[in-house]
PDB file of N, CA and C in Angstrom:
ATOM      1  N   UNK A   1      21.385  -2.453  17.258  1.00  0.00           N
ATOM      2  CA  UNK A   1      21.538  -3.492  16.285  1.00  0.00           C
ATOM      3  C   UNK A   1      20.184  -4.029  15.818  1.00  0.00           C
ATOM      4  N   UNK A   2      19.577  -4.006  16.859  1.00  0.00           N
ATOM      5  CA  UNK A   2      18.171  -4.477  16.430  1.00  0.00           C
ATOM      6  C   UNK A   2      17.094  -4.011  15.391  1.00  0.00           C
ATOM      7  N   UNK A   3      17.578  -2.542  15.292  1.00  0.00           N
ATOM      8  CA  UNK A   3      16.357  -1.510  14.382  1.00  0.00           C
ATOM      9  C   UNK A   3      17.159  -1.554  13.192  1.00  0.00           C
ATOM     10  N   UNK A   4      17.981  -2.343  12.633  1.00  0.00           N
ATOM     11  CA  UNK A   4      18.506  -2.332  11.089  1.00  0.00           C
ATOM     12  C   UNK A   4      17.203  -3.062  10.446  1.00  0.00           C
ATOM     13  N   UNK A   5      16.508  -4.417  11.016  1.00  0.00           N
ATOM     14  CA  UNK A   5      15.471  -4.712  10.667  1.00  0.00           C
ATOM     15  C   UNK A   5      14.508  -3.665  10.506  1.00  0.00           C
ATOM     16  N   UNK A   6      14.137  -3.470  11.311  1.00  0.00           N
ATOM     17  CA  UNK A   6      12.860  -2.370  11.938  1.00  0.00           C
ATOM     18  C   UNK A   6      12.536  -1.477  10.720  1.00  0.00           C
ATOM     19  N   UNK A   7      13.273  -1.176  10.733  1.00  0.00           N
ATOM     20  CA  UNK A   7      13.813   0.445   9.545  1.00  0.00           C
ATOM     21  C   UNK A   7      13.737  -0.368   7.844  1.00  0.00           C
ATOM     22  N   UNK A   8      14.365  -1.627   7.398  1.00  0.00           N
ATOM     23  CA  UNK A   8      14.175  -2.062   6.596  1.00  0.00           C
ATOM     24  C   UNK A   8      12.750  -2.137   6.432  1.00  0.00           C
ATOM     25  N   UNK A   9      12.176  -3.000   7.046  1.00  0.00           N
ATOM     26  CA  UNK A   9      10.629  -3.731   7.065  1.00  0.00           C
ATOM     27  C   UNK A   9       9.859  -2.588   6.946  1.00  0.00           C
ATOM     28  N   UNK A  10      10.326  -1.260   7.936  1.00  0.00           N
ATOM     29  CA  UNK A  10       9.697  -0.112   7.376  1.00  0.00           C
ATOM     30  C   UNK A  10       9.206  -0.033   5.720  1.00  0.00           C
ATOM     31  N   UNK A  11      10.517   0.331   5.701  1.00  0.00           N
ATOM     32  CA  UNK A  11      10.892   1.024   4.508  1.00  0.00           C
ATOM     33  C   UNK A  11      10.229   0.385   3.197  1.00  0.00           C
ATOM     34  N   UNK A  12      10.480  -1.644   3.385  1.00  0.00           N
ATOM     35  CA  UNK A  12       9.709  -1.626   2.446  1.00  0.00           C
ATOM     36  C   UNK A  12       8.168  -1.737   2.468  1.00  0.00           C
ATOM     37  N   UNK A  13       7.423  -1.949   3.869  1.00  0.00           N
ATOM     38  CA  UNK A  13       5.841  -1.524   3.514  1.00  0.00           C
ATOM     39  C   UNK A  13       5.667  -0.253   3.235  1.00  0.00           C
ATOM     40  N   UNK A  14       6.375   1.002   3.865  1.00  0.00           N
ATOM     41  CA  UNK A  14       5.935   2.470   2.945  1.00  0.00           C
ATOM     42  C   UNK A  14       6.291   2.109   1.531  1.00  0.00           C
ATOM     43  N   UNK A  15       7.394   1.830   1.009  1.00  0.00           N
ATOM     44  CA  UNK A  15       7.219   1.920  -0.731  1.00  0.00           C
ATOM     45  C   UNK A  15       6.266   1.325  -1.548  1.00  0.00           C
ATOM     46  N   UNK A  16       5.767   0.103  -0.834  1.00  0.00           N
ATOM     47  CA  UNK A  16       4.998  -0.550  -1.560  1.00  0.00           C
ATOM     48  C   UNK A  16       3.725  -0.257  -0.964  1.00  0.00           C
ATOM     49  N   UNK A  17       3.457   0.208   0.146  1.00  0.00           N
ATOM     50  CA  UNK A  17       1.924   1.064   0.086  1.00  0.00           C
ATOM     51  C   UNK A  17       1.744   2.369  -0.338  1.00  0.00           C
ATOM     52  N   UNK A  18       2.847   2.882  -0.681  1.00  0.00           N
ATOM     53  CA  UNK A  18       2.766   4.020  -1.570  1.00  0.00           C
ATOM     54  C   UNK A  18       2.599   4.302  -2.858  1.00  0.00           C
ATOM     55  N   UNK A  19       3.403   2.686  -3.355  1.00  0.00           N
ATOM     56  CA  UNK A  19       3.257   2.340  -4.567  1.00  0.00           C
ATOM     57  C   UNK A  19       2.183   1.784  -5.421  1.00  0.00           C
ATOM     58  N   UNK A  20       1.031   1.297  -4.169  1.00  0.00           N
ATOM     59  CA  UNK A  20      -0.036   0.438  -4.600  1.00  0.00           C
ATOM     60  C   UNK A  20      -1.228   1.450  -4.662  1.00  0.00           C
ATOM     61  N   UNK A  21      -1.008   2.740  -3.707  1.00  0.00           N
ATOM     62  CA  UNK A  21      -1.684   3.970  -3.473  1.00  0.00           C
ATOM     63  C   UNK A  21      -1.934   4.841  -4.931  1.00  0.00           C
ATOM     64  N   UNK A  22      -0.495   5.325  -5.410  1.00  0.00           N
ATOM     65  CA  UNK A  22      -0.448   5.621  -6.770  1.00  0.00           C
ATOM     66  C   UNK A  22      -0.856   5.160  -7.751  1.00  0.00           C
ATOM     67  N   UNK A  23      -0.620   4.084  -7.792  1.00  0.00           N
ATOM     68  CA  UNK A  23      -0.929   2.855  -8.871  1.00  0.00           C
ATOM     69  C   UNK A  23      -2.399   2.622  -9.379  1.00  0.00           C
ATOM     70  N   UNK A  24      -2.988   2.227  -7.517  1.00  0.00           N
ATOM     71  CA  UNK A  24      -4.913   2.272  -7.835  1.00  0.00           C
ATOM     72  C   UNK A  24      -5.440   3.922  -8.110  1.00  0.00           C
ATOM     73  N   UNK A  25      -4.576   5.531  -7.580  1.00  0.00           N
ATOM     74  CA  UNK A  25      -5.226   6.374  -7.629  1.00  0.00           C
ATOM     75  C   UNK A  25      -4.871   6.469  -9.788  1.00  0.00           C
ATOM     76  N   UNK A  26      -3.803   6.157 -10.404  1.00  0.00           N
ATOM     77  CA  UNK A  26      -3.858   6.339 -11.866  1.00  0.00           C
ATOM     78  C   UNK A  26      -4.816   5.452 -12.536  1.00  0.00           C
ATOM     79  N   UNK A  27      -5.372   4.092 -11.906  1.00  0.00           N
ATOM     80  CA  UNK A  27      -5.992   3.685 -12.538  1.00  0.00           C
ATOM     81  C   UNK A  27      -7.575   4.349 -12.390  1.00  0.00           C
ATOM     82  N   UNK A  28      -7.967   4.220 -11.524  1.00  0.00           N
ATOM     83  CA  UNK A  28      -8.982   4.764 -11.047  1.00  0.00           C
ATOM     84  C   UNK A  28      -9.012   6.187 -11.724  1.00  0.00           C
ATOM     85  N   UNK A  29      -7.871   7.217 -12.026  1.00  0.00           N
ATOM     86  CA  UNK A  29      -8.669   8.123 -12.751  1.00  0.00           C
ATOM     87  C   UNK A  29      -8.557   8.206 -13.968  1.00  0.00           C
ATOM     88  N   UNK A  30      -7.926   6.858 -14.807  1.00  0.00           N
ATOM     89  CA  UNK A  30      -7.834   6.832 -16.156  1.00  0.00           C
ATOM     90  C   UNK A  30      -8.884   5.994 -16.673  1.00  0.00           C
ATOM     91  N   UNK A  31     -10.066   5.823 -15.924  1.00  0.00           N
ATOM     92  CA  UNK A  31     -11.296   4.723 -16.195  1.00  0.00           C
ATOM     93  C   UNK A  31     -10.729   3.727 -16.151  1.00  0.00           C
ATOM     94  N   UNK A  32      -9.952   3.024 -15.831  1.00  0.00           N
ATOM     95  CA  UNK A  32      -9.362   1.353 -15.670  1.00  0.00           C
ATOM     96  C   UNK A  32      -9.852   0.859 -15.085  1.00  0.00           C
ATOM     97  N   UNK A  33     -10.090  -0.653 -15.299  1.00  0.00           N
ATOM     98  CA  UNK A  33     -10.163  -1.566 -13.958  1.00  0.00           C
ATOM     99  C   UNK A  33      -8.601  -1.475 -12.870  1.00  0.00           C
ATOM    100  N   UNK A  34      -9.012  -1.872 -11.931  1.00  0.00           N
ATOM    101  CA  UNK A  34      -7.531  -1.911 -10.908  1.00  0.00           C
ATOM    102  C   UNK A  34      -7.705  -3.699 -10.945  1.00  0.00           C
ATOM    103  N   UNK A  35      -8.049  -4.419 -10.591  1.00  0.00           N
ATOM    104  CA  UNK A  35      -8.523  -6.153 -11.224  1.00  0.00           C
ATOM    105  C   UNK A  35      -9.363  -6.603 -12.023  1.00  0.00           C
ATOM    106  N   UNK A  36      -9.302  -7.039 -13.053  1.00  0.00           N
ATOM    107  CA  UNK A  36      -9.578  -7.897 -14.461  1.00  0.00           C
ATOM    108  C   UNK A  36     -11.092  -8.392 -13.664  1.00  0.00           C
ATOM    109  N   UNK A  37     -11.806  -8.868 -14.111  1.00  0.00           N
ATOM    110  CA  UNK A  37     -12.800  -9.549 -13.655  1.00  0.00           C
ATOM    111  C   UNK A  37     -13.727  -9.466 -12.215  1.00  0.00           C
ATOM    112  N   UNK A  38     -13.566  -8.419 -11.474  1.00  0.00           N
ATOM    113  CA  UNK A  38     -13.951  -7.894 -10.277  1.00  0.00           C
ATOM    114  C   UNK A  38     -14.798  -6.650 -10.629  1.00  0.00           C
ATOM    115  N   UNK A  39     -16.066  -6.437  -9.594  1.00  0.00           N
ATOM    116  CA  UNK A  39     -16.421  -5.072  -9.568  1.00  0.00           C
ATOM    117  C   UNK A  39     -15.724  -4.376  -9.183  1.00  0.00           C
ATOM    118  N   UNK A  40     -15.504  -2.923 -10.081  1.00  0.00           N
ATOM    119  CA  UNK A  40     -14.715  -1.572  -9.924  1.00  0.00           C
ATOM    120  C   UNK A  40     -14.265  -1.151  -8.133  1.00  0.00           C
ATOM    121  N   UNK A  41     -16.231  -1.127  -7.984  1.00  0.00           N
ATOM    122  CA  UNK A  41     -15.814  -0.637  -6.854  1.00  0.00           C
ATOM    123  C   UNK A  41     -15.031  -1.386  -5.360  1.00  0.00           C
ATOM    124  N   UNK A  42     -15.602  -2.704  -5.340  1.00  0.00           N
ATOM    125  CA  UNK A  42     -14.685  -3.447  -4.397  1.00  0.00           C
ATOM    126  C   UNK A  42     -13.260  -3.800  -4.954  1.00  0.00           C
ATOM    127  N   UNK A  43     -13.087  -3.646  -6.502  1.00  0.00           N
ATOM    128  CA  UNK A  43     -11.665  -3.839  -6.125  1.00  0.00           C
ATOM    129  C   UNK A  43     -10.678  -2.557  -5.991  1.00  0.00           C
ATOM    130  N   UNK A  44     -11.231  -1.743  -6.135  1.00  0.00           N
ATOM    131  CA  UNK A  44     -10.811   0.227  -5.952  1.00  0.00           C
ATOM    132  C   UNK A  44     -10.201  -0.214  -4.127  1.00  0.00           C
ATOM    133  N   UNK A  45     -11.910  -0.546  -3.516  1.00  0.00           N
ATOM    134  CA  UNK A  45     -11.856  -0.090  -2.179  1.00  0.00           C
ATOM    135  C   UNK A  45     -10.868  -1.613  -1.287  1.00  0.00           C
ATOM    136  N   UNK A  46     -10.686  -2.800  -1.692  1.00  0.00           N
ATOM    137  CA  UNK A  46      -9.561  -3.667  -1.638  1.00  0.00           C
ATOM    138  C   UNK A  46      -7.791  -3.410  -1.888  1.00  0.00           C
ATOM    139  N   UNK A  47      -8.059  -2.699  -2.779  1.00  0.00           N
ATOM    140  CA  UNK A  47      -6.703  -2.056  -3.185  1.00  0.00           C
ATOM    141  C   UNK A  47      -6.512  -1.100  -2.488  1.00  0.00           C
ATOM    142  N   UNK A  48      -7.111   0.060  -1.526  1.00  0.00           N
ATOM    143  CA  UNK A  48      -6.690   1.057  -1.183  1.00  0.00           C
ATOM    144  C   UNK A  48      -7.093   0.474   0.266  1.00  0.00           C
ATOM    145  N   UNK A  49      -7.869  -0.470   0.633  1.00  0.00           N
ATOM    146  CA  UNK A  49      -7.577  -1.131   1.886  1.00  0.00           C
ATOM    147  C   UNK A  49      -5.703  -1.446   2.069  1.00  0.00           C
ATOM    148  N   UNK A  50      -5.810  -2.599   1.094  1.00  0.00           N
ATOM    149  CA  UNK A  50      -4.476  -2.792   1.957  1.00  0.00           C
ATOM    150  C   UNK A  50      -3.498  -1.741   1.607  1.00  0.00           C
ATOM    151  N   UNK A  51      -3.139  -1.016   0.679  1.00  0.00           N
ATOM    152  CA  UNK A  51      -2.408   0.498   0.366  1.00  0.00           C
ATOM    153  C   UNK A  51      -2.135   0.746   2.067  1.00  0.00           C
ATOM    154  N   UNK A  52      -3.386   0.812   2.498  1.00  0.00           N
ATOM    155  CA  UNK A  52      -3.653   1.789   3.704  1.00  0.00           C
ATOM    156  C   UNK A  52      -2.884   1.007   4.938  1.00  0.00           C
ATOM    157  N   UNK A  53      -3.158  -0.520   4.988  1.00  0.00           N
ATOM    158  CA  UNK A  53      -2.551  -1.354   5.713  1.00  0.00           C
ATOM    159  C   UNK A  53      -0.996  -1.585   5.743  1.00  0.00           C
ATOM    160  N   UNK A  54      -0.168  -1.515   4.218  1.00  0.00           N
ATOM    161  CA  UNK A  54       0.898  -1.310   3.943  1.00  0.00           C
ATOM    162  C   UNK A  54       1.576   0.081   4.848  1.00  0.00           C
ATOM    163  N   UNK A  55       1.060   0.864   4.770  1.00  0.00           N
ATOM    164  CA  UNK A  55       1.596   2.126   4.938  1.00  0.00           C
ATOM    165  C   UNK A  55       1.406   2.434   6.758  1.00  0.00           C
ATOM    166  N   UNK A  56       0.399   1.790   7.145  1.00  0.00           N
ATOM    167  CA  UNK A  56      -0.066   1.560   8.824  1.00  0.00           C
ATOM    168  C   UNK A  56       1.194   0.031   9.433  1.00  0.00           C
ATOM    169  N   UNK A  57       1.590  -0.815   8.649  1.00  0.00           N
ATOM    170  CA  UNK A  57       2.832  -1.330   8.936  1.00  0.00           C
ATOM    171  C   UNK A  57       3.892  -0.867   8.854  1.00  0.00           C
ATOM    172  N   UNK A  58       3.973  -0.161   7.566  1.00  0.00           N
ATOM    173  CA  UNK A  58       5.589   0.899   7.809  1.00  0.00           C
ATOM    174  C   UNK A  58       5.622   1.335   9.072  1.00  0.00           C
ATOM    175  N   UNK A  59       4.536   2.414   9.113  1.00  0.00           N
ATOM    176  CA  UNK A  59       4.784   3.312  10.355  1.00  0.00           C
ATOM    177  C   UNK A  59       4.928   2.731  11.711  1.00  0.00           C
ATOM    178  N   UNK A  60       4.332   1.572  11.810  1.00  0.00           N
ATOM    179  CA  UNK A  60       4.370   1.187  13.137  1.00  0.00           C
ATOM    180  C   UNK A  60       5.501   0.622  12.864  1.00  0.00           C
ATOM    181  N   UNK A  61       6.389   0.023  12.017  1.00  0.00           N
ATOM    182  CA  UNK A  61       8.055  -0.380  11.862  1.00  0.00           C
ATOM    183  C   UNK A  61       8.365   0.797  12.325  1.00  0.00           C
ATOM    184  N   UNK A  62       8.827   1.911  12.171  1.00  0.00           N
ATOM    185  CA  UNK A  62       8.945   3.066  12.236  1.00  0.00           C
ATOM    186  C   UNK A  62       9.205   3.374  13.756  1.00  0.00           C
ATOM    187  N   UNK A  63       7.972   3.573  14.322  1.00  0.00           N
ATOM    188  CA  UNK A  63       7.675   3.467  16.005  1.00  0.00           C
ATOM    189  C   UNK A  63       8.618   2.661  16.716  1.00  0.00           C
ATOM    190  N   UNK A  64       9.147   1.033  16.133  1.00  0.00           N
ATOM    191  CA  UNK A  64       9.628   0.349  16.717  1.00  0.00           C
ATOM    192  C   UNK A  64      11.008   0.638  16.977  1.00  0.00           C
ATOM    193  N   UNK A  65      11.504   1.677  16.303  1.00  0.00           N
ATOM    194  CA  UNK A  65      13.299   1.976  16.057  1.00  0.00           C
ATOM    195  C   UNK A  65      13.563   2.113  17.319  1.00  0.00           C
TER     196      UNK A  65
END
């Protein structure tokens, strides 16, 4: 009963660090900024920080089943 959470909370940090993954890799190769008013490169490497953090919480949801 307990891992209906687990598996949710998963589920939604993989989509949305997957989603934030995609998101900064289209901007980044369409010359975009990924944030308005920030240098490129810290906000590239901020955005694919937490991407990375998103997706390191899924999995450890994951572990917890």
């Amino acid at each position: 009963m307990e891992s209906g959470p687990a598996i949710f909370a998963g589920a939604v940090f993989a989509l949305f660090g997957g989603a934030l993954t995609v998101w900064t890799a289209v901007r980044v190769r369409n010359g975009e900024p990924v944030a308005h008013g920030v240098r490129p490169v810290a906000s590239t490497a901020l955005a694919a920080l937490a991407a990375m953090a998103a997706l390191g919480a899924g999995l450890w949801c994951f572990t917890q089943v």
